[in-house]
Protein backbone atom coordinates (compact mmCIF):
# COMPACT_ATOMS: atom_id res chain seq x y z
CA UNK A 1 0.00 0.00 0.00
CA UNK A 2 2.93 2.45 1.26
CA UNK A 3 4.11 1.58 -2.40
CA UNK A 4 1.35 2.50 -4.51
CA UNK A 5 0.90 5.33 -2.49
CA UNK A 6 4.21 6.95 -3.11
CA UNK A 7 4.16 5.12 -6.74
CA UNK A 8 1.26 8.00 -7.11
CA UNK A 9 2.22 10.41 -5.07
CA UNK A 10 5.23 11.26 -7.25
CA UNK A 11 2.87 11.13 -10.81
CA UNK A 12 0.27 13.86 -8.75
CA UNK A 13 1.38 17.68 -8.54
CA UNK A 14 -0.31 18.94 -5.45
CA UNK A 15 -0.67 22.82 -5.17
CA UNK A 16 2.53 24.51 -3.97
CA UNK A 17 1.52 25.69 -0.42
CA UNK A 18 0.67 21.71 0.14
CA UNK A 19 2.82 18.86 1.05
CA UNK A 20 2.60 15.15 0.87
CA UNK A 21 2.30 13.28 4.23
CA UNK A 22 5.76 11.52 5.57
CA UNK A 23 3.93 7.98 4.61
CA UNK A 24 0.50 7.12 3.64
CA UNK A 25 -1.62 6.76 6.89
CA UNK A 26 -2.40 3.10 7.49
CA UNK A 27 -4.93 1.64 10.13
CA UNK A 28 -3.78 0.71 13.46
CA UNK A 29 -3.81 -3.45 13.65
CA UNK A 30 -7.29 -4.17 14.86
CA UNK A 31 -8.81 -7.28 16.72
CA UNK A 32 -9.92 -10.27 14.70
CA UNK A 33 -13.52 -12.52 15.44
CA UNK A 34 -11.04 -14.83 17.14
CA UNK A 35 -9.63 -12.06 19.46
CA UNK A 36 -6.25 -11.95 18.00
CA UNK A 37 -4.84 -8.88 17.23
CA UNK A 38 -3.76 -8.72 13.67
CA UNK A 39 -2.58 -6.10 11.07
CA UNK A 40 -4.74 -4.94 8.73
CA UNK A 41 -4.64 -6.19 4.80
CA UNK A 42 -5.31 -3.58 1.87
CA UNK A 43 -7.29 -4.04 -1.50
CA UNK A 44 -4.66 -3.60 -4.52
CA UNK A 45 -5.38 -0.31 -5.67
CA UNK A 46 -6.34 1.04 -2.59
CA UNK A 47 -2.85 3.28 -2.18
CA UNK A 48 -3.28 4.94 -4.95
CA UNK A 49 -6.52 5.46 -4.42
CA UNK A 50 -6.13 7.10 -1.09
CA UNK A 51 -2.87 9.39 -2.67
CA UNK A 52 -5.33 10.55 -5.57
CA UNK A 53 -8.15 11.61 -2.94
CA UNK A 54 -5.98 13.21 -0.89
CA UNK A 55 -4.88 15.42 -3.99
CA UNK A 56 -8.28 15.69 -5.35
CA UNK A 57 -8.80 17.49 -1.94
CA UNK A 58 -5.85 19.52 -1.93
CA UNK A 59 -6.54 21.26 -4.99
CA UNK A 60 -10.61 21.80 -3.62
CA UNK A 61 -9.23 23.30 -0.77
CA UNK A 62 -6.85 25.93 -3.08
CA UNK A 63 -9.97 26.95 -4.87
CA UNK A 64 -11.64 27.58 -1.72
CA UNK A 65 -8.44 29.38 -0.25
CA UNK A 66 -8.45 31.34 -3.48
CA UNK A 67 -12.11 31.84 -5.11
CA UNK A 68 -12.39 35.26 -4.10
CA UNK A 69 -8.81 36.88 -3.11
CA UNK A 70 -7.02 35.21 -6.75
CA UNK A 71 -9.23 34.57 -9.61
CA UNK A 72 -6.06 32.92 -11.77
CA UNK A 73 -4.94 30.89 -8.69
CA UNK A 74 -8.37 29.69 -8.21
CA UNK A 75 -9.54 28.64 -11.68
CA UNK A 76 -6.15 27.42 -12.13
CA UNK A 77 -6.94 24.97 -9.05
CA UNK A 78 -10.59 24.17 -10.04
CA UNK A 79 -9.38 23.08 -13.57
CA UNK A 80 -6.79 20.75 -11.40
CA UNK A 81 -9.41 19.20 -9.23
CA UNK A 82 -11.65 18.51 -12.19
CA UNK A 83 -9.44 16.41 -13.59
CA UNK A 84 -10.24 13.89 -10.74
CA UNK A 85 -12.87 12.54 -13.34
CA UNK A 86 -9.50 10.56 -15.10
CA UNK A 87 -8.16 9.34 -11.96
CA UNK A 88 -8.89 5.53 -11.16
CA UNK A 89 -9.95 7.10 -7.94
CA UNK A 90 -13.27 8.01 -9.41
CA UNK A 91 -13.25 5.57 -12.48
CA UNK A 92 -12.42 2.40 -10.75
CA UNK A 93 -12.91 2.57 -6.88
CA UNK A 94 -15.63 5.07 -6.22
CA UNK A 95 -19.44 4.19 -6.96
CA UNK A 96 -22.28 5.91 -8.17
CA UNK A 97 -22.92 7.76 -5.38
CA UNK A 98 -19.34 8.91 -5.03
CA UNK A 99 -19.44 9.80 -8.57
CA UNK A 100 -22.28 11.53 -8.35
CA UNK A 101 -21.78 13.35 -4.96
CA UNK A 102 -18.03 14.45 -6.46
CA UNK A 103 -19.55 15.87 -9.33
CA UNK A 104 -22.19 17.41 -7.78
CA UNK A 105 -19.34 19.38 -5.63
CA UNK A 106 -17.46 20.04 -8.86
CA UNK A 107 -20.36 21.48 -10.96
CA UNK A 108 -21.23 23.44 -7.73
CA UNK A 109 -17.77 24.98 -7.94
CA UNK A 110 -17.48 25.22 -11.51
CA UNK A 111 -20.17 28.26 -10.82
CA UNK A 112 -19.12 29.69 -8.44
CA UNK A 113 -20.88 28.02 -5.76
CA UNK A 114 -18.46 26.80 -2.45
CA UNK A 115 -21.29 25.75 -0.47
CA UNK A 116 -20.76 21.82 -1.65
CA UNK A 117 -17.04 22.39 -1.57
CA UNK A 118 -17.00 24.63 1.89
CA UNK A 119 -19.28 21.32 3.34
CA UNK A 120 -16.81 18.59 1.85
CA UNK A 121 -13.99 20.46 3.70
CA UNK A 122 -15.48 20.79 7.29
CA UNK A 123 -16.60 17.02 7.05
CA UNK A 124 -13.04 16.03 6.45
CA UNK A 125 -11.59 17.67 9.17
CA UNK A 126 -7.60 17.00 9.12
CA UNK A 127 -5.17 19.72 7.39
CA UNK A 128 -3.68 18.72 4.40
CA UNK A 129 -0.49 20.60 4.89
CA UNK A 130 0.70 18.02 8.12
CA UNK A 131 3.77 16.60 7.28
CA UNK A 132 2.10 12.72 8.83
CA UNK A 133 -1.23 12.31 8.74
CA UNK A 134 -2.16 10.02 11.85
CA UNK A 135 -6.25 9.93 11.50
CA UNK A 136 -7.13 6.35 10.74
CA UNK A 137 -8.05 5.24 7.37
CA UNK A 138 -10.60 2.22 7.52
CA UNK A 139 -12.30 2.92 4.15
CA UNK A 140 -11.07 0.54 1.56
CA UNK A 141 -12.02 0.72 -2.56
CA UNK A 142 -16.01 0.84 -2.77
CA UNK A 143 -16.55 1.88 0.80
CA UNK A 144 -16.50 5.31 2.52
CA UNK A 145 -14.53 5.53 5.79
CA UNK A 146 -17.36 7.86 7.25
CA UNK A 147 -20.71 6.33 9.25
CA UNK A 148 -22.51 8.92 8.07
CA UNK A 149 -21.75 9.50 4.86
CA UNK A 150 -23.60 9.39 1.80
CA UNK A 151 -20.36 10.32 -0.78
CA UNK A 152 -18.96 6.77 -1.14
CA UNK A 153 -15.62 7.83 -1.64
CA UNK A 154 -13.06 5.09 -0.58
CA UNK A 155 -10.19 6.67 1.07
CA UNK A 156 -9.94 9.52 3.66
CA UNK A 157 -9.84 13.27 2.48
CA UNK A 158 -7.45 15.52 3.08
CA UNK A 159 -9.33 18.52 3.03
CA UNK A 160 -9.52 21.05 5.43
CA UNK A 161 -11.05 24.84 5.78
């Protein structure tokens, strides 16, 4: 996972007042049915999956920095983040829902609108600019990390306001 994280990590350009985290974040091991405590095993893909969210974020979060203070900074950043649309991310390991609630948040922005973006943001929660991320990631391809979440997105976000 660690792998295909940084395997992505270094084909991603994240805006320049971001950084990457030290290492992906992983989930701490976790007790089995049996009681045993064991480490926890990742879906192929899932890596890159959570490198390419964690980007797609970054570059929501520079629009929202910039949408009314730099106009070229922040269309620059909303062109970035639409891109997500080519990333397996959103082709491969996100489902309709996902799909739907990302583009919903991107069409939202694409007029101007933050509200979806601004929302996205404070649900996430953790600064993308940490150099380690230590919140746990239990979401793996096809399944959202949050309880109460309707986006379907697979990995945790990076966003923050």
């Amino acid at each position: 996972m660690q792998a295909e994280f940084t395997a992505a990590e270094q084909a991603l350009t994240l805006p320049k007042s971001y950084t990457w985290p030290v290492k992906a974040p992983e989930a701490p091991p976790q007790v089995d049915n049996k009681g045993v405590m064991r480490d926890n095993v990742y879906e192929p893909g899932y890596g890159q999956s959570l490198a390419e969210n964690y980007w797609f974020c970054a570059w929501l979060s520079e629009w929202v920095k910039n949408r009314t203070s730099d106009a070229t900074a922040a269309e620059a950043a909303i062109a970035q983040a639409q891109t997500v649309r080519t990333k397996d991310m959103f082709t491969r390991w996100t489902d309709d829902g996902g799909r739907q609630y990302i583009s919903s948040v991107l069409d939202a922005a694409a007029l101007g609108d933050p509200t979806a973006a601004s929302f996205h943001q404070r649900r996430e929660r953790y600064p993308v600019t940490r150099p380690a991320l230590e919140r746990r990631s239990v979401g793996i391809p096809g399944g959202c990390h949050h309880s109460d979440c309707r986006c379907g997105i697979a990995v945790d976000c990076c966003c923050s306001s």
